[in-house]
Every structure is written in structure tokens, then in C-alpha cells.
C-alpha atoms as a PDB file:
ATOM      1  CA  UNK A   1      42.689 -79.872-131.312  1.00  0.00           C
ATOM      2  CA  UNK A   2      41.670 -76.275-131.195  1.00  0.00           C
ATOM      3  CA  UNK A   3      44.435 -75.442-128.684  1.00  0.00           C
ATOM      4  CA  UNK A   4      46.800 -77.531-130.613  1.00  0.00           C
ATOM      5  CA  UNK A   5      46.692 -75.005-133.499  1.00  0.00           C
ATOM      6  CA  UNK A   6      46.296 -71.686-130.993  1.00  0.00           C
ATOM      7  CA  UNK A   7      49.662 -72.783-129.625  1.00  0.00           C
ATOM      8  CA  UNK A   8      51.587 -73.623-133.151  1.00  0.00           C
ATOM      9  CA  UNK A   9      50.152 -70.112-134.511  1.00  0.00           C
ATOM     10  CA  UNK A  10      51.116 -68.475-131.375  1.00  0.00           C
ATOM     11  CA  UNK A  11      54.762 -69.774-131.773  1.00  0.00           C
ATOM     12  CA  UNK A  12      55.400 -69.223-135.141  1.00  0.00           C
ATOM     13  CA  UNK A  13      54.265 -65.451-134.545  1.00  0.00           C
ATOM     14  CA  UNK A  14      56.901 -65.505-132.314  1.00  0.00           C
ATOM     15  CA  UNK A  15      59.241 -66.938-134.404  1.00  0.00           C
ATOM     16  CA  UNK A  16      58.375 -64.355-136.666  1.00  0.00           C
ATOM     17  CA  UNK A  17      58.955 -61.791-134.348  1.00  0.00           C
ATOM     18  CA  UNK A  18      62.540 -62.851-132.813  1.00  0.00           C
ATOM     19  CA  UNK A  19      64.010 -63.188-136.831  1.00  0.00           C
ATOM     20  CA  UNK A  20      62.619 -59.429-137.785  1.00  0.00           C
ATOM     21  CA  UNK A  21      64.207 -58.406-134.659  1.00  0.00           C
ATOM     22  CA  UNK A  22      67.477 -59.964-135.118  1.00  0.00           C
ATOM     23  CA  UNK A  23      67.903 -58.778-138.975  1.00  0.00           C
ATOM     24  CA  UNK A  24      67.063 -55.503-137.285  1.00  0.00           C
ATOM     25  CA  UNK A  25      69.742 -55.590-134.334  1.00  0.00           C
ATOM     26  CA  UNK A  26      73.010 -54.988-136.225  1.00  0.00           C
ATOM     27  CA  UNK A  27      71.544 -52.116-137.577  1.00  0.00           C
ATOM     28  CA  UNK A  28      70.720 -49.887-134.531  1.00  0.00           C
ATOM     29  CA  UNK A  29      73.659 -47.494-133.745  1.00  0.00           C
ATOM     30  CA  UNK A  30      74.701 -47.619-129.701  1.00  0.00           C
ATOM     31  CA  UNK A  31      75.629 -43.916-130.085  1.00  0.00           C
ATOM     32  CA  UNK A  32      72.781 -41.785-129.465  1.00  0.00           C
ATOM     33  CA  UNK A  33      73.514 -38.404-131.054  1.00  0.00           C
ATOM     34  CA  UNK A  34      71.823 -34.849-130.499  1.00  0.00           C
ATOM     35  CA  UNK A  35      70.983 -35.337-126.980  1.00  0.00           C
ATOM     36  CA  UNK A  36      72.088 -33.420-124.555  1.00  0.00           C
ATOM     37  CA  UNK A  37      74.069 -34.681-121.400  1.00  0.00           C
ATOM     38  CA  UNK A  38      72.373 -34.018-118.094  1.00  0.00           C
ATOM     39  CA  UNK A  39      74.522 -33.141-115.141  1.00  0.00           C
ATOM     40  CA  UNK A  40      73.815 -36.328-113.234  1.00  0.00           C
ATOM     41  CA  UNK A  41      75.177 -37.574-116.675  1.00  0.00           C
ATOM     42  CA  UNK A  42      78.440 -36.002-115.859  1.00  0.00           C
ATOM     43  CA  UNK A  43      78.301 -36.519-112.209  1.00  0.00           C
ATOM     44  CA  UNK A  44      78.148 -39.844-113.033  1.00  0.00           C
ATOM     45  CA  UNK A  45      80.873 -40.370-115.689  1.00  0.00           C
ATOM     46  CA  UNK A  46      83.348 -38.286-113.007  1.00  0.00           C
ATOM     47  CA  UNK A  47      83.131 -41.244-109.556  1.00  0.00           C
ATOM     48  CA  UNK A  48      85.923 -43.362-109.610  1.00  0.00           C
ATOM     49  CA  UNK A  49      84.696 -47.157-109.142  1.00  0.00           C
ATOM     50  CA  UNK A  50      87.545 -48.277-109.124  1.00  0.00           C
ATOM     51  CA  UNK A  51      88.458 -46.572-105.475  1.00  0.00           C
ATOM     52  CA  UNK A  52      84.888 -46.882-104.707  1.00  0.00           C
ATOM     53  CA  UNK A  53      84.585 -50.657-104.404  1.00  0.00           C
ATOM     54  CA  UNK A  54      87.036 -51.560-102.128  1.00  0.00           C
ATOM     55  CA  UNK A  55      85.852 -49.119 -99.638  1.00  0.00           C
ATOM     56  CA  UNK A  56      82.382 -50.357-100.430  1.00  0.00           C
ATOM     57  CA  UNK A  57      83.484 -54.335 -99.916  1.00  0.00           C
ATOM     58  CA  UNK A  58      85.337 -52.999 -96.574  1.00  0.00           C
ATOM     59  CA  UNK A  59      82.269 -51.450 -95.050  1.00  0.00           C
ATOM     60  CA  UNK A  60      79.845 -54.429 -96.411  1.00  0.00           C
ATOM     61  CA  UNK A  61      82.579 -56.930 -94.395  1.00  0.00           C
ATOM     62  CA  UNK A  62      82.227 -54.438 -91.550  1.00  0.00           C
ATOM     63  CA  UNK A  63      78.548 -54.382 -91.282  1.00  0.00           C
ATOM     64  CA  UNK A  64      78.399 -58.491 -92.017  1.00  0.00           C
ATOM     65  CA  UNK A  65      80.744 -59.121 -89.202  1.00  0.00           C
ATOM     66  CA  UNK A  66      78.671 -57.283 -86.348  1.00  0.00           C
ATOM     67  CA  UNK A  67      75.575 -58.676 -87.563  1.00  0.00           C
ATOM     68  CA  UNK A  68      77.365 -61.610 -87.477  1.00  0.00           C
ATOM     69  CA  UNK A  69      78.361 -60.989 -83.619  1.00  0.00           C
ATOM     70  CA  UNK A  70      74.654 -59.408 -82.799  1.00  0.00           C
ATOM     71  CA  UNK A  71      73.046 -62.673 -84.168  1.00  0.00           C
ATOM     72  CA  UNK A  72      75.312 -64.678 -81.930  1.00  0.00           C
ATOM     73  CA  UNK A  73      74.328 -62.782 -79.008  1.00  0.00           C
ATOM     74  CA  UNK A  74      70.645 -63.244 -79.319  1.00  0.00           C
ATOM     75  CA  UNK A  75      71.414 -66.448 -79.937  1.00  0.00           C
ATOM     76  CA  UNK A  76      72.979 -67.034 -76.501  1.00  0.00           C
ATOM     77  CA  UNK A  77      69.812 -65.023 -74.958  1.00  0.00           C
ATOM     78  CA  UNK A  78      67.743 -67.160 -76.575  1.00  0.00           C
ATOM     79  CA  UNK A  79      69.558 -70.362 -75.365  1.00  0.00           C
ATOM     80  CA  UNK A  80      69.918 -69.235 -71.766  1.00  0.00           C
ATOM     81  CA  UNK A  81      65.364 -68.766 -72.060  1.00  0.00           C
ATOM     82  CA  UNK A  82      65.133 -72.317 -73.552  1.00  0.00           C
ATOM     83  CA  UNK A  83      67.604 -73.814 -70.684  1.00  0.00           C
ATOM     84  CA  UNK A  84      64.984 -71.728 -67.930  1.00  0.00           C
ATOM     85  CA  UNK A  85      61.624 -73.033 -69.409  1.00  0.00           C
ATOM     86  CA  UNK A  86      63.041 -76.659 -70.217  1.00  0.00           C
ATOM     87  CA  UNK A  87      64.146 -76.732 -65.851  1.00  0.00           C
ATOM     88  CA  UNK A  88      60.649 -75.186 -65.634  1.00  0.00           C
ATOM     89  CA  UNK A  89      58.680 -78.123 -67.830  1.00  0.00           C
ATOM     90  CA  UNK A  90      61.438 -80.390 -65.639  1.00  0.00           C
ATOM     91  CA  UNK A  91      60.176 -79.561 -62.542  1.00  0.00           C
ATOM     92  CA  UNK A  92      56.721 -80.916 -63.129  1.00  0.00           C
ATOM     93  CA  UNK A  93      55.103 -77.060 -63.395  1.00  0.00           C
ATOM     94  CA  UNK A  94      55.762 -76.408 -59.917  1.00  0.00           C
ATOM     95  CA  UNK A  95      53.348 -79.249 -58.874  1.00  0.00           C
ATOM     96  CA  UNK A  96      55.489 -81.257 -55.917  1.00  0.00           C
ATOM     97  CA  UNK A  97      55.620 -78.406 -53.460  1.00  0.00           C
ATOM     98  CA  UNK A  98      58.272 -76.726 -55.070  1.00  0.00           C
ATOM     99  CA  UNK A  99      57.941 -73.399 -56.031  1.00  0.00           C
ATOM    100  CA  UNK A 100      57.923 -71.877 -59.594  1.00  0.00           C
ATOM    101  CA  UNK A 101      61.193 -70.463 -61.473  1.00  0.00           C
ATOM    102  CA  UNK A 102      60.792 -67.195 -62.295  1.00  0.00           C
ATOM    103  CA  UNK A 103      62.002 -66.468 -66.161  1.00  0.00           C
ATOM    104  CA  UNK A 104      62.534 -63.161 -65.607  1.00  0.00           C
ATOM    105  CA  UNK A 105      64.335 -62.123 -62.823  1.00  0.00           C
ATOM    106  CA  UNK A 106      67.860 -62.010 -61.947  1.00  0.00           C
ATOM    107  CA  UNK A 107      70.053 -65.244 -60.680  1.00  0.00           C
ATOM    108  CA  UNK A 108      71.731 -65.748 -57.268  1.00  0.00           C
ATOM    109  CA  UNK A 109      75.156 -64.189 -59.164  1.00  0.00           C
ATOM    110  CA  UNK A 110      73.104 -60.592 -60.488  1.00  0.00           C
ATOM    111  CA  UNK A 111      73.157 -61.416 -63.843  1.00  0.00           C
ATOM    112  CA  UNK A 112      70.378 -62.263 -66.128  1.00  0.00           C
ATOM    113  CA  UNK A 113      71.159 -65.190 -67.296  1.00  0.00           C
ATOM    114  CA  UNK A 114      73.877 -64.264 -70.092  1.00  0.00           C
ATOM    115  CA  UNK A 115      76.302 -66.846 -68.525  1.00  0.00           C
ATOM    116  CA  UNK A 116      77.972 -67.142 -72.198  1.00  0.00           C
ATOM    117  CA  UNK A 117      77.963 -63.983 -73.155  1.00  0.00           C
ATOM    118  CA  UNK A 118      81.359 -62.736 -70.789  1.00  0.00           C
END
């Protein structure tokens, strides 16, 4: 019960609070006057957003794209390391005679595995 009334005084306090403040609100000027402009004031009143953005959304589609492409490419790397461990785990760990895969060296062809990636 004690919490019951801690709670009901706590939100009519608040009540309170939000109808002071909105009487209050149409009152308060958005002009503030006597202060002086600074120069990053004026530095920033002069850019021009509008010419700005698009070269902004340009670059931002520019940088999305090749991480786009770079993500794809580790994702191919990391493919071609699965497809080598899974013929490893395939071949019984070597057990039969046969002799170990090595992960990191380079195929018959001379590349490293990137078959996807030309």
C-alpha cells in the first residue's frame, strides 16, 4: 500500500510539472537577442546543403558498394577454407594411409584456392 501512494504522488508531481511547463512554452521567444554570432556561427549559416547532400549520398553509395564487393570476397575465401577442412574431416583425418591436406599451401593450378574469385 505504501508504494501504491509513492507512485500516485510521484505522478501527479509530474503532472504538475508537464502543465506549468506547457502554460510556460508559448511564452519563450525562439529569438535569442544580444548575443553575439561566433564565426563557426557564420561558417555555418554560409555551406550550401543543398549541393552538399548529393555529393554526400554519392560517396556513401560509393563506399557501400566496395564494402559490398570486399565482403563478397572474404566471403568466397572463407568458402574455399570450409570446402578444404570439410575434404579434410572427409578423409577420416588422414587415418587410412592417406596423407593429410595441407590448408595452406598452394593447389596443383598456383592459386590459393580463390577458384571464384576470377
Amino acid at each position: 500500500m505504501y508504494n501504491f501512494i509513492l507512485q500516485i504522488a510521484l505522478m501527479l508531481s509530474l503532472g504538475a510539472m508537464v502543465y506549468l511547463i506547457a502554460r510556460k512554452a508559448p511564452q519563450i521567444g525562439d529569438d535569442i537577442i544580444g548575443q553575439p554570432k561566433s564565426r563557426f556561427d557564420y561558417l555555418f549559416v554560409s555551406l550550401r546543403l543543398e549541393k552538399i547532400d548529393p555529393i554526400l549520398h554519392n560517396f556513401l553509395e560509393k563506399l557501400l558498394r566496395k564494402m559490398k564487393l570486399f565482403l563478397m570476397k572474404l566471403d568466397s575465401i572463407t568458402n574455399n577454407y570450409l570446402e578444404k577442412i570439410k575434404k579434410y574431416k572427409i578423409n577420416d583425418n588422414g587415418k587410412n594411409g592417406e596423407s593429410k591436406p595441407s590448408l595452406f599451401e598452394q593447389d596443383v593450378n598456383g592459386d590459393k584456392g580463390d577458384k571464384n574469385e576470377k
